[in-house]
Protein backbone atom coordinates (compact mmCIF):
# COMPACT_ATOMS: atom_id res chain seq x y z
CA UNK A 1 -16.69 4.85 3.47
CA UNK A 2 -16.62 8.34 3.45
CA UNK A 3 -14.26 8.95 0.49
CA UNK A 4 -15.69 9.05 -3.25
CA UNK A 5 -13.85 7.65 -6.47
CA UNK A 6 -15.41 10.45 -8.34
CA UNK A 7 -13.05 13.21 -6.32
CA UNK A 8 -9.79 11.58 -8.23
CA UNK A 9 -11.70 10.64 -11.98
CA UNK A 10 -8.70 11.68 -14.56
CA UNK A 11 -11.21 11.79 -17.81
CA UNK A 12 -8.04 12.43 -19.68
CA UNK A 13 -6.03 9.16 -19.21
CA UNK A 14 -4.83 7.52 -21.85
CA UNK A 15 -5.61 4.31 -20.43
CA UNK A 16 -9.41 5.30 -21.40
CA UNK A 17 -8.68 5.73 -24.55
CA UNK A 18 -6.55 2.39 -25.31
CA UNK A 19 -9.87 0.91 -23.48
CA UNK A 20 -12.07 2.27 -25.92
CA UNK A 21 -10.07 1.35 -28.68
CA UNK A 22 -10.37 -2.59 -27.12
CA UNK A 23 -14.28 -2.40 -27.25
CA UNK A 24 -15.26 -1.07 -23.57
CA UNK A 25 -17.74 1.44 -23.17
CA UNK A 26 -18.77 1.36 -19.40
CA UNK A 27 -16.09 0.82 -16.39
CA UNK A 28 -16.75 0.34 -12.49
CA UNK A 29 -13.77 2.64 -10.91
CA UNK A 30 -13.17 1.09 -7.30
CA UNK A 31 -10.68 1.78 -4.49
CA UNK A 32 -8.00 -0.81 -3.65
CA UNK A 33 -8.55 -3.38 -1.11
CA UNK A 34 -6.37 -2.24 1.85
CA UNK A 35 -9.18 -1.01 4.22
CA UNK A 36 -12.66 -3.77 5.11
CA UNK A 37 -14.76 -0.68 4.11
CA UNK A 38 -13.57 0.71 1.39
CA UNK A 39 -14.72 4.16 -0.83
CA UNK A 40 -17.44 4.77 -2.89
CA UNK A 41 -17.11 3.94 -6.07
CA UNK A 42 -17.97 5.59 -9.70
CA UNK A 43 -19.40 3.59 -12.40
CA UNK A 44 -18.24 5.87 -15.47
CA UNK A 45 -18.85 5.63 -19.76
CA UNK A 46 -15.84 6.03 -21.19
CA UNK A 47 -16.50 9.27 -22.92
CA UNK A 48 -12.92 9.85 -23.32
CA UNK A 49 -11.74 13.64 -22.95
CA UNK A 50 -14.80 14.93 -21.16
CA UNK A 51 -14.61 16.44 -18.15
CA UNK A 52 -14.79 14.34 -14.81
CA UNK A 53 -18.63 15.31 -14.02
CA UNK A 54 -18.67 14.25 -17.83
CA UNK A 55 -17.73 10.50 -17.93
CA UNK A 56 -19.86 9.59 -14.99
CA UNK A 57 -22.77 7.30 -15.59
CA UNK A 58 -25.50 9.39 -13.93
CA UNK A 59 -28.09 6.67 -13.90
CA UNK A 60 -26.16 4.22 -12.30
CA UNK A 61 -26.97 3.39 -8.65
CA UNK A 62 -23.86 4.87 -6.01
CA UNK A 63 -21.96 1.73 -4.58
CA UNK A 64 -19.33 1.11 -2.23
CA UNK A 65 -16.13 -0.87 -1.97
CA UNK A 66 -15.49 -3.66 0.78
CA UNK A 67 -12.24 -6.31 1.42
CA UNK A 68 -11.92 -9.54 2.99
CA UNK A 69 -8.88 -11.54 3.26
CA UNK A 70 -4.90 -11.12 2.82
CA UNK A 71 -4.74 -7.69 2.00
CA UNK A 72 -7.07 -6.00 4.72
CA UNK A 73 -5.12 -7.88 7.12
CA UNK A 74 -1.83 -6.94 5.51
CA UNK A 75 -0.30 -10.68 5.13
CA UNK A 76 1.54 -8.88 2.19
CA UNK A 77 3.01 -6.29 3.40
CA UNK A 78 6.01 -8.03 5.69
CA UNK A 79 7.24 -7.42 9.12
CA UNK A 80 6.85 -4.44 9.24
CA UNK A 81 3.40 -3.71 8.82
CA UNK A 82 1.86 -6.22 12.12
CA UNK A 83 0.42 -3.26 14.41
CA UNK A 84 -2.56 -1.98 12.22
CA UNK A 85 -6.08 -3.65 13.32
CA UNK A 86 -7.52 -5.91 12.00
CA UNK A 87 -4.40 -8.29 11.47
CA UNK A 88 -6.66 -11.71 11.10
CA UNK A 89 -10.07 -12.82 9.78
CA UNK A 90 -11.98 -12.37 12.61
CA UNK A 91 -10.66 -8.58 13.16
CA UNK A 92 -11.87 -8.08 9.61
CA UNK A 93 -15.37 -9.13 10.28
CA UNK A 94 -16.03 -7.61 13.85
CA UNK A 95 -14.80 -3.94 12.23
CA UNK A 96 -17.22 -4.70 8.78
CA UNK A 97 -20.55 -5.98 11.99
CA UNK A 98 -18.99 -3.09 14.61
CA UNK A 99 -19.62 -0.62 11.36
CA UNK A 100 -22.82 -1.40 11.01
CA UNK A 101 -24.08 -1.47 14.55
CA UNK A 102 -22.96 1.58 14.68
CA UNK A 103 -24.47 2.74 11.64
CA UNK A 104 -27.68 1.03 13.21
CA UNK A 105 -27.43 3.59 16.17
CA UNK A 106 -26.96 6.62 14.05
CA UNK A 107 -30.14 5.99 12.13
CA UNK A 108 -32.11 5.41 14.59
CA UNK A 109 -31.28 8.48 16.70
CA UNK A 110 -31.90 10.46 13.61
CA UNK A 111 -35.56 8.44 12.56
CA UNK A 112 -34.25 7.74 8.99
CA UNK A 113 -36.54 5.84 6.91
CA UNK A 114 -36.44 2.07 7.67
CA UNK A 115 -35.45 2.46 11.39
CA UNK A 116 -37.25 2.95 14.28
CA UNK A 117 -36.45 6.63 15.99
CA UNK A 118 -34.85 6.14 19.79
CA UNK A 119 -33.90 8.87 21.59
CA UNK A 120 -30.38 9.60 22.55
CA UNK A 121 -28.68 10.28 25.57
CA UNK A 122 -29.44 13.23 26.89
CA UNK A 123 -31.91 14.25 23.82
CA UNK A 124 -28.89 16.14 22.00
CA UNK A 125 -28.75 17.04 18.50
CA UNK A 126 -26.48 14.19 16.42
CA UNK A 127 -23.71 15.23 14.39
CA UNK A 128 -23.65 14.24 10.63
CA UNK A 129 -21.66 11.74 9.88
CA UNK A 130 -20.11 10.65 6.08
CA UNK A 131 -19.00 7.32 6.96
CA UNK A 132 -22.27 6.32 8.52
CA UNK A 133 -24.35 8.15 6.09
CA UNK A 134 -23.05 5.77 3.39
CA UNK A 135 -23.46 2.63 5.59
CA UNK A 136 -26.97 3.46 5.91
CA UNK A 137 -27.76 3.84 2.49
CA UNK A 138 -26.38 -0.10 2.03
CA UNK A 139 -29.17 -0.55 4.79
CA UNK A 140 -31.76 1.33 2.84
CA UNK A 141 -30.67 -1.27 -0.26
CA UNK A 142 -29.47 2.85 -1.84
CA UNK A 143 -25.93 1.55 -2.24
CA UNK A 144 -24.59 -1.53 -3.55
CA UNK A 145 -21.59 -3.31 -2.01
CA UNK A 146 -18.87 -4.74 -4.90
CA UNK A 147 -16.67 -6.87 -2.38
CA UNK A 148 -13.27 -7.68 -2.91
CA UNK A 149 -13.25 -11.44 -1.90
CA UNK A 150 -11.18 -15.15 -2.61
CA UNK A 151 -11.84 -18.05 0.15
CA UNK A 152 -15.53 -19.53 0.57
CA UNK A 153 -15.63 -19.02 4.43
CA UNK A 154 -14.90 -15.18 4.05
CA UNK A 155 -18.17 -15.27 1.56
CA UNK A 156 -20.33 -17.12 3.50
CA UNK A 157 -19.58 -14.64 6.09
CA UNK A 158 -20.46 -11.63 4.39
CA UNK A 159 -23.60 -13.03 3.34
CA UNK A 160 -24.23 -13.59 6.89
CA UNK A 161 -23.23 -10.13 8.05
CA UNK A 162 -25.44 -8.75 5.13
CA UNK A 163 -28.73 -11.29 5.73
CA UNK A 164 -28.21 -9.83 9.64
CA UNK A 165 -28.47 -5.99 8.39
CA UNK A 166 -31.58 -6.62 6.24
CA UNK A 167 -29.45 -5.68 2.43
CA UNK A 168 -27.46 -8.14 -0.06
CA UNK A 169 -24.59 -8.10 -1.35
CA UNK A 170 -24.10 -6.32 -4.94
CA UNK A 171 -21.39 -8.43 -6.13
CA UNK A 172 -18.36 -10.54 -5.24
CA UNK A 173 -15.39 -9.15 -6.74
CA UNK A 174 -12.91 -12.20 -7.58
CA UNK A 175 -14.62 -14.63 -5.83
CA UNK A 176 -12.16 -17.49 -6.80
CA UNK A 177 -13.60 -19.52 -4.41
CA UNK A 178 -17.00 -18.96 -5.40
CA UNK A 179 -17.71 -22.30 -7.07
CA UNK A 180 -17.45 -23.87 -4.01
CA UNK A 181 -20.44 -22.55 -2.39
CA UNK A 182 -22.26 -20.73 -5.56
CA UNK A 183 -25.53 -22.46 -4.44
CA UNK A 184 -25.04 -20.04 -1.56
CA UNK A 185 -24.26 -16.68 -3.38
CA UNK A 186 -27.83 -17.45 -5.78
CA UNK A 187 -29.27 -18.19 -2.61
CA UNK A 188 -28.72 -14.81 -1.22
CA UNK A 189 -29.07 -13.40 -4.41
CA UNK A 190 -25.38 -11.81 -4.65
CA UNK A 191 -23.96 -11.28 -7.94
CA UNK A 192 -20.15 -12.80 -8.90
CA UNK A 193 -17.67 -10.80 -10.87
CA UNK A 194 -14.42 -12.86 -11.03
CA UNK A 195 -11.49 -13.32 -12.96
CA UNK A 196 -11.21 -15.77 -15.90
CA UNK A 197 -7.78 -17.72 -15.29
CA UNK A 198 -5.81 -16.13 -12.14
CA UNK A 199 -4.51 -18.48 -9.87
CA UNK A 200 -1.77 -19.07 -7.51
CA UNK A 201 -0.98 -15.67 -7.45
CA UNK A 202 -1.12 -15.41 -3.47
CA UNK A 203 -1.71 -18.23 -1.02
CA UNK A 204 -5.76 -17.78 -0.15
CA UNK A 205 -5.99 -17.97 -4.23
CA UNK A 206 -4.67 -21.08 -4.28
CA UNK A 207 -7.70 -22.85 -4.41
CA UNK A 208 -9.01 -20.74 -7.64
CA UNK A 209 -9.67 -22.87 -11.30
CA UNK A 210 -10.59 -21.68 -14.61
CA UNK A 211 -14.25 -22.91 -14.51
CA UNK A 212 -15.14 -20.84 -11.54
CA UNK A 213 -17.28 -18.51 -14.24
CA UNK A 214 -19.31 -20.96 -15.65
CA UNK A 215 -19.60 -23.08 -12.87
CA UNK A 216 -21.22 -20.10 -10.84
CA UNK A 217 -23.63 -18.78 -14.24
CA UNK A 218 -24.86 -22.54 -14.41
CA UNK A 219 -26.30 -22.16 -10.86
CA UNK A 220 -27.61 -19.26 -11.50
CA UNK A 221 -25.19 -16.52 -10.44
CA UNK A 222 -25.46 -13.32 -12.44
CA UNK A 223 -21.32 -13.57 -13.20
CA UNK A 224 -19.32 -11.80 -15.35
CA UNK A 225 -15.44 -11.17 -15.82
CA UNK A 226 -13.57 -8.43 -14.67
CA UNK A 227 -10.10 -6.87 -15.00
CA UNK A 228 -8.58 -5.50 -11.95
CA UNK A 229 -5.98 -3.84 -14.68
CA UNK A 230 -6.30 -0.93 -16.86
CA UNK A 231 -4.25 -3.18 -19.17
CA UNK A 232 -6.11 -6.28 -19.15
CA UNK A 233 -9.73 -3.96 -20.05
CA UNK A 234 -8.54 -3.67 -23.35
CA UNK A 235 -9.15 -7.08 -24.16
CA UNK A 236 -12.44 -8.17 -22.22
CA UNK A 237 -14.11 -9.37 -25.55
CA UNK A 238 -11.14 -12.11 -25.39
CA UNK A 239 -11.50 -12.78 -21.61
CA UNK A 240 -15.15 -13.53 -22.27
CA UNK A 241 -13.71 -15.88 -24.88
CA UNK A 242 -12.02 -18.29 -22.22
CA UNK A 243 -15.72 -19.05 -20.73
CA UNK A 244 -16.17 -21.03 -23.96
CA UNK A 245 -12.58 -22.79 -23.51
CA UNK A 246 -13.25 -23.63 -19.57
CA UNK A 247 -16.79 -25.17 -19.05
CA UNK A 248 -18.05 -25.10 -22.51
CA UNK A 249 -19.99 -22.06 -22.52
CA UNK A 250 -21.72 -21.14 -25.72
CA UNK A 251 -20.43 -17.71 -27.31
CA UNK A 252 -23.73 -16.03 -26.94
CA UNK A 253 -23.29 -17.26 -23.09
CA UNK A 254 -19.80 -16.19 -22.91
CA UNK A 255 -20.58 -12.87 -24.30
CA UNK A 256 -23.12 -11.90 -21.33
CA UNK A 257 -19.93 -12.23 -19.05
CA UNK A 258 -19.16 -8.96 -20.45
CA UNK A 259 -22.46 -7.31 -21.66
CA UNK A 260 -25.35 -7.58 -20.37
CA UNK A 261 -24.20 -9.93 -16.60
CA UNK A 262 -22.37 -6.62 -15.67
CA UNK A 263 -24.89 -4.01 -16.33
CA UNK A 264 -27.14 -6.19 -14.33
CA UNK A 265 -24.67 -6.21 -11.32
CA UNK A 266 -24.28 -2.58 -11.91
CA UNK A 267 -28.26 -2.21 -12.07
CA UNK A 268 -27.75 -0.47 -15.59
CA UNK A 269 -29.25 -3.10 -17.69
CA UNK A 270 -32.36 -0.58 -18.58
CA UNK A 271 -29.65 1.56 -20.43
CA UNK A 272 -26.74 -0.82 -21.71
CA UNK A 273 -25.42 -4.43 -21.55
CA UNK A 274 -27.47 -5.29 -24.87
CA UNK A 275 -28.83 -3.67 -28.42
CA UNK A 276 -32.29 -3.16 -27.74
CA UNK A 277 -34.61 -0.24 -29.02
CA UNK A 278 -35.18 2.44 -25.76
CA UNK A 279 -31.46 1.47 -24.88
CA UNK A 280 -27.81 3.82 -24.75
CA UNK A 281 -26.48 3.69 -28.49
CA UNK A 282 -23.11 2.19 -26.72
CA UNK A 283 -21.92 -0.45 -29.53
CA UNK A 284 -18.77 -2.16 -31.16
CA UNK A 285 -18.01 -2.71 -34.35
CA UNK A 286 -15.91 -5.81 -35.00
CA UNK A 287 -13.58 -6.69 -37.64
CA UNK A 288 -14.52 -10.69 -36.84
CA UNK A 289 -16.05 -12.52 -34.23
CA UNK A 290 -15.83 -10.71 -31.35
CA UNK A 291 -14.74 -13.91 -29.29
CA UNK A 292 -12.12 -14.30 -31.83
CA UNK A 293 -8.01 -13.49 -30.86
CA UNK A 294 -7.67 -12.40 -34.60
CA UNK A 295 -10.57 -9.68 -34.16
CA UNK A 296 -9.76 -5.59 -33.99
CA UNK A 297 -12.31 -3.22 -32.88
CA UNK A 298 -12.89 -1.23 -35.48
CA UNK A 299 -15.59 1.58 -33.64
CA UNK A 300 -16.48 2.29 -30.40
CA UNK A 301 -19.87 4.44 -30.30
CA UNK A 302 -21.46 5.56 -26.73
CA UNK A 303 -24.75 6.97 -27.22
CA UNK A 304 -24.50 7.17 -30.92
CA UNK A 305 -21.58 8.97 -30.91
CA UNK A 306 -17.95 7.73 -32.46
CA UNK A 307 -15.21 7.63 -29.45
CA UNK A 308 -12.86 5.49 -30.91
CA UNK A 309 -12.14 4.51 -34.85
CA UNK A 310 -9.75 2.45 -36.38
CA UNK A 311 -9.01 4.42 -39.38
CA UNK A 312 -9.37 7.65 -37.22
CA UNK A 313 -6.40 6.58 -34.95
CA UNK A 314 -4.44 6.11 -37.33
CA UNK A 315 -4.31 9.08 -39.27
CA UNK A 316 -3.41 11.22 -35.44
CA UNK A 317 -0.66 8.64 -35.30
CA UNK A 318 0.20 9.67 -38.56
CA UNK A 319 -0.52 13.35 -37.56
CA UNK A 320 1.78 13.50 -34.18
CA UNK A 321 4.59 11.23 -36.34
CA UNK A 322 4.83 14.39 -38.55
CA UNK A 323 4.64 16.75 -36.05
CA UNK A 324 7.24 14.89 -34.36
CA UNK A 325 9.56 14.62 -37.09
CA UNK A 326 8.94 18.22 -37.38
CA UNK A 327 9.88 19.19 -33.91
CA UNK A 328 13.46 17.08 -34.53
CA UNK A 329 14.36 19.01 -38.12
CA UNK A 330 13.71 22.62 -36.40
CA UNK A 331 16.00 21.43 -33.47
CA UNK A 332 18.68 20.14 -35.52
CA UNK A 333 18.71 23.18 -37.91
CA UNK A 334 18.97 25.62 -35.39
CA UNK A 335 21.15 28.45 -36.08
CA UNK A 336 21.56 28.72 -32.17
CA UNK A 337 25.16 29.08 -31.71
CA UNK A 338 24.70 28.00 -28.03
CA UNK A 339 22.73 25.10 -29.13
CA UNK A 340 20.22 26.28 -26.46
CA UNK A 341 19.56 25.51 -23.21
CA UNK A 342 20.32 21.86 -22.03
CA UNK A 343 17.06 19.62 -22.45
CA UNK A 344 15.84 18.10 -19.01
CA UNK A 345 14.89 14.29 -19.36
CA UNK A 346 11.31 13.54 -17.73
CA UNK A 347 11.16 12.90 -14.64
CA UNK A 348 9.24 9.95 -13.30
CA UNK A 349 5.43 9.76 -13.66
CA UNK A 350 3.44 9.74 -10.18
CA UNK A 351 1.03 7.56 -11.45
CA UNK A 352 1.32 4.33 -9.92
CA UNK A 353 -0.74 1.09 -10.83
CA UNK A 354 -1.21 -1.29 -7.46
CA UNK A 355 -1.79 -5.32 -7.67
CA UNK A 356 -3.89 -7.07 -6.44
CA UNK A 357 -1.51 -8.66 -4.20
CA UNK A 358 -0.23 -5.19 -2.95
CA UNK A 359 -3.70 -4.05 -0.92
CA UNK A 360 -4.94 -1.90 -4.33
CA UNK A 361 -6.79 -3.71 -6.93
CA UNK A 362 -9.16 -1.84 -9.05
């Protein structure tokens, strides 16, 4: 709980640029799903070549990352891996309740607001503690909890967990199982950001169908549709399209699943998620229906300024094809008898992109 997204932010991937060249604007940045409590998370524009301190949405409310299920209990990771606790359900919710009552404990030794000063043993000072700090905030409703989650029983227990604490959830993350007890979710007032048509990936998502979306909006779950892949952002506007193909939702329905649901989950809404006057200047301009699999983004503006243009792209393309073909004619015209010194191929990248399945998702 202790750790913070924001420390690791590269603002110069190129994966932030190919997003805002798909039509994203605003991304939640989350830790993987190996650990019941995970980081904290950053929710970041995608102001492309800034500086880390840059691309972070300042406005947004901090959060936190949790895990149930198959990968905080490591069914994935073989044979090998059976010594680490929590190694079933259960284990995974006494650590999330132990965490809290411990949390509990810390604030009221200290007298933080919303919890009743006790005195400690002994009356000695109490040392600061990160991991507790944040776990009180979620207490003081200053931190939202995103929650990596799949099978209905590990939901409803969360929801439990939370209702016991006094805070709600933020959002599911997943939630595949969701439309089987979305009554419940509205009920405690939990927003649901799942994925459009994953199934069958892993056994607890066996369960999962392609309606899950729209069968949790109808009840009145604030849902939208995430990614869990720097690859699959780039094409949101289409993954917002498959709420119209599964459960009939109309486009101006299935377009909330990406606009204006998630800034509510994110508690952004007063700044993006629609075009409204007092609002961010964070648009897209489409060459077609946005819905459509034929459509190109043509601009991507955040606060009324240009990050990503069609006709812009290509001219670097065109720009780095010269240079390259530059590079190759100076080489090969050399008048270096030696021919220089041998060329050393790259070596492999460090960056490394986990699954879902593997215990890192986001």
């Amino acid at each position: 709980a202790e750790v913070r997204i924001y420390d690791v932010l590269n603002s110069d991937d190129i994966a932030i640029y190919r997003q805002l060249a798909g039509g994203l604007t605003v991304a939640n940045i989350l830790h993987g799903s190996a650990n019941a409590i995970g980081g904290q998370n950053a929710v970041i524009k995608l102001r492309w070549g800034q500086t880390p301190e840059g691309i972070l949405f300042k406005e947004a409310p901090q959060g936190i990352k949790f895990a149930l299920g198959e990968n905080v209990k490591q069914s994935n990771w073989g044979d090998d891996y059976t010594t680490r606790y929590p190694q079933t359900r259960m284990g995974v919710e006494q650590i999330i309740r132990d965490a809290f009552a411990a949390a509990t404990d810390y604030a009221e030794a200290l007298g933080l607001d919303g919890f009743e000063k006790k005195s400690n043993q002994g009356n000695l000072p109490v040392r600061k503690d990160l991991e507790l700090d944040a776990l009180v905030e979620i207490m003081q409703g200053k931190r939202l909890v995103h929650c990596h989650s799949y099978r209905q029983d590990e939901i409803l227990m969360l929801t439990r967990i939370a209702e016991d604490y006094g805070f709600t959830i933020g959002t599911f993350q997943h939630v595949l199982e969701g439309y089987k007890v979305a009554d419940r979710i509205a009920e405690h007032g939990a927003g649901a950001s799942t994925f459009t048509d994953w199934w069958s990936y892993k056994f607890e998502v066996i369960d999962a169908i392609p309606y899950n979306g729209t069968i949790m909006n109808e009840v009145g779950v604030v849902t939208s549709f995430n990614s869990d892949s720097n690859e699959l952002a780039r094409r949101m506007n289409t993954e917002a399209a498959k709420a119209v193909k599964y459960g009939g939702a109309s486009q101006e329905e299935a377009l909330k699943f990406v606009t204006i649901n998630p800034a509510k989950q994110l508690g952004i809404d007063q700044y993006v998620g629609s075009l409204e006057k007092g609002k961010n200047g964070d648009f897209v301009i489409w060459s077609d229906n946005p819905l459509s699999s034929y459509t190109q983004c043509e601009q991507t503006w955040i606060e009324g300024t240009q990050y990503f243009s069609k006709e812009r792209d290509a001219e670097m393309r065109n720009r780095i094809a010269d240079e390259r073909n530059m590079l190759i004619q100076k080489i090969l015209t050399s008048d270096d008898k030696d021919g220089g010194k041998p060329m050393k191929p790259n070596g492999d990248s460090n960056s490394y992109f986990y699954s879902c399945s593997e215990g890192g998702d986001q």
